[in-house]
Protein backbone atom coordinates (compact mmCIF):
# COMPACT_ATOMS: atom_id res chain seq x y z
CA UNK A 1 22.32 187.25 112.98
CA UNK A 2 24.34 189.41 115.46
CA UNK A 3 23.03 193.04 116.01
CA UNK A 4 24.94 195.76 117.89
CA UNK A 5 23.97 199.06 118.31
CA UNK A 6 20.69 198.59 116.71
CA UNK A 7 22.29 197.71 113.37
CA UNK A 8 22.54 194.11 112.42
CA UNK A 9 25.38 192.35 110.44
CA UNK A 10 24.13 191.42 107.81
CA UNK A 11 23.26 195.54 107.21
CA UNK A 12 26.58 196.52 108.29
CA UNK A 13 28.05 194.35 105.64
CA UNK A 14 25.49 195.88 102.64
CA UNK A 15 26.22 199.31 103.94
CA UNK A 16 29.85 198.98 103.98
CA UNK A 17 32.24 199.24 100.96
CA UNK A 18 33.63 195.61 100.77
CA UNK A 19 37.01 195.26 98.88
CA UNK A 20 38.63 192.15 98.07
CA UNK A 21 42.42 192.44 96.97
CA UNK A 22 43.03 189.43 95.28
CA UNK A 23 40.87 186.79 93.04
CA UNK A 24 42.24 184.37 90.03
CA UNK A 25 38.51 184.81 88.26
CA UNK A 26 40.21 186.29 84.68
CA UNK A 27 41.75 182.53 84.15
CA UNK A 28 39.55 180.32 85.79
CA UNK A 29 36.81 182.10 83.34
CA UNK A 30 39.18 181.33 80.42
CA UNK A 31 39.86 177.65 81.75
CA UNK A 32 36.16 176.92 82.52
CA UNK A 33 34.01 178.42 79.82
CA UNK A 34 32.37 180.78 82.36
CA UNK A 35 31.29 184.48 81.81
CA UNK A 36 31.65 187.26 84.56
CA UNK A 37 28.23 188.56 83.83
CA UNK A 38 26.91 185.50 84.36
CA UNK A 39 25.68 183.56 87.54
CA UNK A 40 27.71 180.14 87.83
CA UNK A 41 26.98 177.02 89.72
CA UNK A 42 31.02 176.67 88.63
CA UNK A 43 34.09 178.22 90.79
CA UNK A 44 33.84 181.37 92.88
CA UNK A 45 32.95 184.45 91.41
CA UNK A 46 30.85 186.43 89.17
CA UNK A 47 29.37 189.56 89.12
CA UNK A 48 25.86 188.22 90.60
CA UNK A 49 27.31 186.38 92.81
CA UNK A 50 29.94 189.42 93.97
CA UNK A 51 25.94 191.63 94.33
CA UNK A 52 25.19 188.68 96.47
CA UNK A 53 27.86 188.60 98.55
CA UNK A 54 28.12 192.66 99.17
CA UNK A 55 31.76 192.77 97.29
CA UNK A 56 31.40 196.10 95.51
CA UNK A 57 34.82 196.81 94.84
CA UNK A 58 37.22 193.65 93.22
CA UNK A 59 40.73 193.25 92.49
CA UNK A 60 40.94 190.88 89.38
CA UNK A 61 44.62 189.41 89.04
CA UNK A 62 45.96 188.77 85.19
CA UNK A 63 48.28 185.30 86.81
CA UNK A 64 51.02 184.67 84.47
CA UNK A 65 51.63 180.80 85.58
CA UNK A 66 55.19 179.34 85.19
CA UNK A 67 54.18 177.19 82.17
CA UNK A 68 53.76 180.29 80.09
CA UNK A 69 57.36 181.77 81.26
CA UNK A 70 58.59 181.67 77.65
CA UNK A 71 56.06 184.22 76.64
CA UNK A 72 54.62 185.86 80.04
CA UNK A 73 54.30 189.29 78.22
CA UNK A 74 52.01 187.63 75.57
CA UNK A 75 50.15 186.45 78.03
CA UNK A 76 49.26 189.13 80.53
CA UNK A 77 47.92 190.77 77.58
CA UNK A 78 45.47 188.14 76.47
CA UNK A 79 44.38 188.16 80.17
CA UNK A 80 44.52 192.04 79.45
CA UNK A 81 42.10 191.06 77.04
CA UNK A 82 39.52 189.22 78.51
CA UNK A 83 39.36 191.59 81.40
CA UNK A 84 38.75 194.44 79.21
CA UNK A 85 36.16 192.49 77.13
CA UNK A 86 34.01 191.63 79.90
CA UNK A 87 34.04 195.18 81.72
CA UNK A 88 32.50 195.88 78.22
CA UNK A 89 30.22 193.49 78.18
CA UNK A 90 28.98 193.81 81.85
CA UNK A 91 29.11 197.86 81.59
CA UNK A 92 25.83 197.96 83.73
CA UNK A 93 27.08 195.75 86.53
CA UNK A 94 30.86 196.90 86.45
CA UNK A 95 33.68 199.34 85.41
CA UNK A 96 37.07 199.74 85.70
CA UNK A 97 38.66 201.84 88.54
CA UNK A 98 41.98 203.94 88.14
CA UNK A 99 41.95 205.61 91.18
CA UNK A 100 39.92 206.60 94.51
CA UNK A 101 37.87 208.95 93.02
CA UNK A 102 37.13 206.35 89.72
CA UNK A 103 35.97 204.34 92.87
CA UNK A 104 33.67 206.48 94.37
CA UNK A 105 31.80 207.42 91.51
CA UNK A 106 31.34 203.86 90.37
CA UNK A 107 30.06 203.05 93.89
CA UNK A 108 27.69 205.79 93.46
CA UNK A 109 26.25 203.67 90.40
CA UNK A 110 25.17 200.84 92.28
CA UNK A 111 28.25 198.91 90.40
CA UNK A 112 31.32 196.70 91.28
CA UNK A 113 34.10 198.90 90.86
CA UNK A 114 36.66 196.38 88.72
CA UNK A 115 40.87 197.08 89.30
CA UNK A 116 43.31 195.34 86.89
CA UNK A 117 46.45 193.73 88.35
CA UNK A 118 49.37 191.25 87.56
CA UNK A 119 50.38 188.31 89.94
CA UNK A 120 54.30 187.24 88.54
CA UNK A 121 56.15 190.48 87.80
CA UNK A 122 57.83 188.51 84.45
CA UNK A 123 55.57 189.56 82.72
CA UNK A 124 57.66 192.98 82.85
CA UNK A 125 60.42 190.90 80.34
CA UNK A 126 62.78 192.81 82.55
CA UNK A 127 61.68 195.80 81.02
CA UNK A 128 60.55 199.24 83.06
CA UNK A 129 59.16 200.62 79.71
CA UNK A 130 56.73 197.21 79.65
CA UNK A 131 55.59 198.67 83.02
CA UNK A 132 54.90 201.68 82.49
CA UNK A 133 52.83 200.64 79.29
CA UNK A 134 51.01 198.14 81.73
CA UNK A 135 49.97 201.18 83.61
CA UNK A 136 48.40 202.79 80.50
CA UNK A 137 46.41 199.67 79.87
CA UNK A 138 44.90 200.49 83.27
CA UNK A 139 47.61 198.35 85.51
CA UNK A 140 47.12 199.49 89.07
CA UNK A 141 48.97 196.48 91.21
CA UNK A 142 51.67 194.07 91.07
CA UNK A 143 52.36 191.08 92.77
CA UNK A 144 55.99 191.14 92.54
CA UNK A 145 56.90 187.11 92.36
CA UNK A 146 54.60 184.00 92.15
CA UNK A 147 56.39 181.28 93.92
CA UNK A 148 59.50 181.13 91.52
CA UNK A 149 62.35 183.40 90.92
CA UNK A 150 61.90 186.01 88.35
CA UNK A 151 64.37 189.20 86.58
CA UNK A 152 62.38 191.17 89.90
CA UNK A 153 63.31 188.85 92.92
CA UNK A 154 63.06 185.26 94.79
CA UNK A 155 59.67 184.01 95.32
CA UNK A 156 59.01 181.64 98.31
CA UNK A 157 59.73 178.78 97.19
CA UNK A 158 63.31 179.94 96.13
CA UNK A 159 63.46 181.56 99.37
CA UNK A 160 66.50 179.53 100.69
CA UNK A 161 69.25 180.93 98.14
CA UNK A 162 68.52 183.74 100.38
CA UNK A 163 67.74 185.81 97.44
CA UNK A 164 66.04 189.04 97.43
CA UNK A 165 65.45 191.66 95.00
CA UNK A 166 67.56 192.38 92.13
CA UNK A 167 68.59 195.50 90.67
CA UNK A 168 65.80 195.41 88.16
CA UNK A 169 63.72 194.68 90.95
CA UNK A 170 64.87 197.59 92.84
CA UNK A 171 64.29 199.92 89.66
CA UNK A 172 60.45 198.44 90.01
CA UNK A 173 59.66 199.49 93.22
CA UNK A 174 61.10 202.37 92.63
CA UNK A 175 59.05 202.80 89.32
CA UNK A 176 55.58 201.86 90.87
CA UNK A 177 56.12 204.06 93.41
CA UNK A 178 56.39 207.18 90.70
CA UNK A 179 53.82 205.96 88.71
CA UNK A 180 51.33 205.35 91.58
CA UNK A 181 50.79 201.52 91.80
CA UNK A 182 49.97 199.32 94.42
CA UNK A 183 53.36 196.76 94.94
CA UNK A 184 52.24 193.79 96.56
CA UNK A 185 54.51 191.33 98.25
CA UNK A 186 52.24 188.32 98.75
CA UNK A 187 54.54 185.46 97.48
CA UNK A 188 57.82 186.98 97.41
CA UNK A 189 60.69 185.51 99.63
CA UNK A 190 61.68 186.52 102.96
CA UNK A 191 64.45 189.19 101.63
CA UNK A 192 62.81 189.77 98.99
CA UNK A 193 59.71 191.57 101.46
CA UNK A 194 62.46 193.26 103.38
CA UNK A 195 64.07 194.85 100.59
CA UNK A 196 61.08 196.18 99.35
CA UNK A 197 59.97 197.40 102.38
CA UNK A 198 63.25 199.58 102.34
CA UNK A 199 63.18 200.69 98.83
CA UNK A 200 59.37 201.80 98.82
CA UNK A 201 58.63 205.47 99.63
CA UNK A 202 55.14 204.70 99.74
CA UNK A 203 52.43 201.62 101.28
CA UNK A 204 53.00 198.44 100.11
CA UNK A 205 50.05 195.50 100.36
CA UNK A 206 50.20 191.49 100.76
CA UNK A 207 47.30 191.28 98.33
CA UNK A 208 46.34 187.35 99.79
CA UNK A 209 48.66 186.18 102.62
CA UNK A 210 47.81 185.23 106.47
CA UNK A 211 49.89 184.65 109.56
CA UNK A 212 53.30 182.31 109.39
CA UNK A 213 52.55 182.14 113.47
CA UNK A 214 49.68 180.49 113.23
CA UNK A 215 50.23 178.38 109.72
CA UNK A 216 53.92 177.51 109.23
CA UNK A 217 53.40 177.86 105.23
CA UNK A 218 56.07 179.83 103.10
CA UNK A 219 53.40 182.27 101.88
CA UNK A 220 52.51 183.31 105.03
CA UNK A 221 53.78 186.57 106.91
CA UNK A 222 56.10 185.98 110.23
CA UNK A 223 55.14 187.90 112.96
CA UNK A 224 57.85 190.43 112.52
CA UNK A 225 56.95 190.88 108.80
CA UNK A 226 53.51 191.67 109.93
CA UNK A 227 54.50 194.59 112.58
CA UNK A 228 56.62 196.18 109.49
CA UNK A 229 54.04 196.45 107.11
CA UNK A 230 51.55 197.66 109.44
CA UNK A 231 54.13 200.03 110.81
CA UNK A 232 54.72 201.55 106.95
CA UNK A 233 51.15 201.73 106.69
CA UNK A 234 50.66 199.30 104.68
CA UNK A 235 47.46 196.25 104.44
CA UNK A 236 47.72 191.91 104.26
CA UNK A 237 44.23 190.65 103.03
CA UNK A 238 43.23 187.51 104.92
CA UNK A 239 43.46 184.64 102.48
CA UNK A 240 40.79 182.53 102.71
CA UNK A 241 42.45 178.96 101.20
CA UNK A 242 42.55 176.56 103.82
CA UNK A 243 46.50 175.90 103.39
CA UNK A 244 47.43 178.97 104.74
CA UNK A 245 45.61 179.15 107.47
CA UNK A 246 46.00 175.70 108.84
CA UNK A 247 45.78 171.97 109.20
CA UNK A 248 42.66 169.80 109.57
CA UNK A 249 39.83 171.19 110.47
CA UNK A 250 39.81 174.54 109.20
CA UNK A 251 36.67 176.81 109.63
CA UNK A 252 35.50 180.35 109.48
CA UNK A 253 36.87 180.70 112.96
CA UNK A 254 40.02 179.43 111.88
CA UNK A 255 40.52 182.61 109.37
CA UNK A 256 38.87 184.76 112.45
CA UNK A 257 42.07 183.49 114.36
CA UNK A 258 43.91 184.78 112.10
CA UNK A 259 42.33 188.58 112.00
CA UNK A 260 42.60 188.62 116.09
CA UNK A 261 46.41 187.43 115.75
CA UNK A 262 46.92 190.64 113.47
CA UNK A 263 45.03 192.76 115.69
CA UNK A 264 46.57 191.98 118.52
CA UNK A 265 50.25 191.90 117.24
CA UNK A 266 50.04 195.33 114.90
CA UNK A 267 46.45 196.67 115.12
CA UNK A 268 43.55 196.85 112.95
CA UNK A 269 44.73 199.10 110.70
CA UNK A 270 47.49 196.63 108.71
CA UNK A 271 44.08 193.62 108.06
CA UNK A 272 41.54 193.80 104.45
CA UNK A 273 40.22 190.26 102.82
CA UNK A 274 41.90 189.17 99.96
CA UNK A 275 40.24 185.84 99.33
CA UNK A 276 41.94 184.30 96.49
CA UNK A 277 38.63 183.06 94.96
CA UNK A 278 39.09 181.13 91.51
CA UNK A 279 42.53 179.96 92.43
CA UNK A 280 42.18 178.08 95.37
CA UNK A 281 41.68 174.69 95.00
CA UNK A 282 39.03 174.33 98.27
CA UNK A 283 37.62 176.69 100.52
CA UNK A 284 36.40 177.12 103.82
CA UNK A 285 33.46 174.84 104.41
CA UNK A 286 31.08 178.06 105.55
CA UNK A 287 32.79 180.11 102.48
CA UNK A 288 31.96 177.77 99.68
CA UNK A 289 31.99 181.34 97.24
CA UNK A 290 31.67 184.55 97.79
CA UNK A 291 28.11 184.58 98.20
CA UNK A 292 28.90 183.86 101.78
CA UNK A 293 30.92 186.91 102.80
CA UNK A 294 28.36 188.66 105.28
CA UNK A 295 29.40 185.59 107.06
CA UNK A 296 32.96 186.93 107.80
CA UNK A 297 31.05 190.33 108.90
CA UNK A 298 28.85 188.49 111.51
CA UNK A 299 32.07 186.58 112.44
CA UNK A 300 34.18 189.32 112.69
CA UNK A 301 31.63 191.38 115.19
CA UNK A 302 31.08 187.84 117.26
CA UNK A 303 34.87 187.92 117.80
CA UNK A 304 35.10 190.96 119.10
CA UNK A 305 35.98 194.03 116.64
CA UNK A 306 33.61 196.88 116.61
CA UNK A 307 31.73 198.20 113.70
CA UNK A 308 34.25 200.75 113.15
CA UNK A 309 37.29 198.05 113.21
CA UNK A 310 35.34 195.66 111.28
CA UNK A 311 34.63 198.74 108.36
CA UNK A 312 38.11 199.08 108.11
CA UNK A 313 38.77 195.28 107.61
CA UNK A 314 36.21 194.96 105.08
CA UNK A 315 37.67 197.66 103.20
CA UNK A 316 38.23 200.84 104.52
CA UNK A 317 42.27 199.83 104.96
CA UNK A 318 43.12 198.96 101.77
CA UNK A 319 40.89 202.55 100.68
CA UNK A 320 43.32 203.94 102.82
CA UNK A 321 46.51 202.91 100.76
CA UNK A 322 44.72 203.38 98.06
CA UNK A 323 44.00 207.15 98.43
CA UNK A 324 47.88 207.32 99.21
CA UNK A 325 49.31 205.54 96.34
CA UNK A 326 46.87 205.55 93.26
């Protein structure tokens, strides 16, 4: 194990707040018969397994997939649902988190601090008041499009109508930005990322999405996109499914490719993780689950970054944006 400055990785990684931005847990539990409070040789991610790996603070996405279009409102809140049932059920090991300071005090009791978001923004029904309820139920992020078009914009794989956001859309942004919510533009189209980028008044995040440059795959970020978000301040967790970041032979240096590309291009301040755990369908041979993480902490310090840059990666960035739009 690396050790700079008389500090090793491994104990910068367990003294470090580690945030990942984006995991699919919510269904795969649902689809697999697992519980979050209990340690799985199945999928990802649990709650042991997130003590294990030094995660302490989790974005859990409610994904509305296309097969449920007919009724994505219906469904967000059963995902709603589970979430909320298992934060009660695991109330020693985990709570919700609203905000920064909801954060911080759940940190201070040793427990994984939990946030709710939605990845396909029809589950709105093209409705602002359906938003603003989501952000009652404890809502604090939206991914704006899964890969299809929705009432909000094009997702990627609609991407060559050229279509970006709609009006409704527009009225989105514009809510989330008044209500204090994290907009995230992982899987929206091409336009669709520059018009938000000019209708947002505050941060915006790519919860899960890596570098176009370097993986010519529709969900990635060109290089262009990349210097724009990190110029508004905003974060792109590095996505750790092997199809965005390359070809054959992927590896834990192949993701660590993909950090030094950002760094190099916009600066450290733009790069978090945001795995995608419990949606991928394969991982990173060295990142089988998340019990693996310090791994990406000894990487990142082998490749260069300092222990202050690699702090920020692990989760001091997307703090950042947090603190400015919660």
């Amino acid at each position: 194990m690396i050790n700079i400055k008389g500090i090793s990785a491994q104990e910068l990684h367990f003294l470090t707040p580690v945030l990942d931005a984006h995991c699919d847990t919510l269904t795969a539990l649902e689809r697999e018969g697992r519980r979050l409070g209990r340690m799985s040789p199945r999928g990802h991610l649990d709650l042991p397994r997130l003590t294990q790996g030094g995660v302490n603070i989790q974005f859990f996405a409610a994904f509305i997939s296309p097969k449920y279009r007919d009724n994505s409102l219906a469904r967000a809140m059963e995902i709603f649902d589970i979430f909320y049932r298992e934060m009660t059920e695991n109330f020693s090991l985990a709570e919700p988190a609203y905000n920064s300071s909801d954060i911080n005090r759940i940190l201070s009791l040793k427990k994984v601090a939990a946030l709710l978001t939605v990845e396909g923004g029809e589950a709105l029904a093209g409705r602002l008041e359906v938003l603003r309820m989501f952000h009652r139920l404890g809502v604090r992020g939206l991914t704006l499009t899964w890969n299809g078009r929705n009432e909000l914009a094009d997702g990627v794989s609609e991407a060559g109508t050229g279509g970006g956001l709609s009006s409704f859309g527009v009225a989105v942004v514009r809510e989330m930005n008044r209500l204090g919510m994290l907009i995230d533009v992982s899987h929206i189209s091409e336009k669709g990322f520059w018009d938000v980028l000019r209708e947002t008044a505050k941060p915006v995040i790519a919860s899960h999405s890596n570098c176009r440059s370097l993986c010519d795959h529709p969900r990635n970020l060109k290089d262009d996109q990349i210097k724009e978000l990190a110029a508004c301040e905003g974060v792109m967790g590095l996505c750790f499914y092997p199809v965005f970041l390359g070809n054959d032979g992927v590896s834990l240096e192949t993701l660590l490719d993909h950090a030094a590309h950002i760094a190099y291009l916009a600066g450290v301040d733009c790069i978090g993780l945001g795995s995608d755990f419990d949606g991928a369908e394969s991982c990173i041979p060295e990142l089988p689950d998340v019990t693996r993480l310090p791994l990406v902490t000894e990487g990142l310090l082998k490749k260069g970054f300092s222990v202050g840059e690699v702090k920020k990666i692990l989760g001091g960035n997307f703090l950042r944006v947090m603190e400015q739009v919660l």
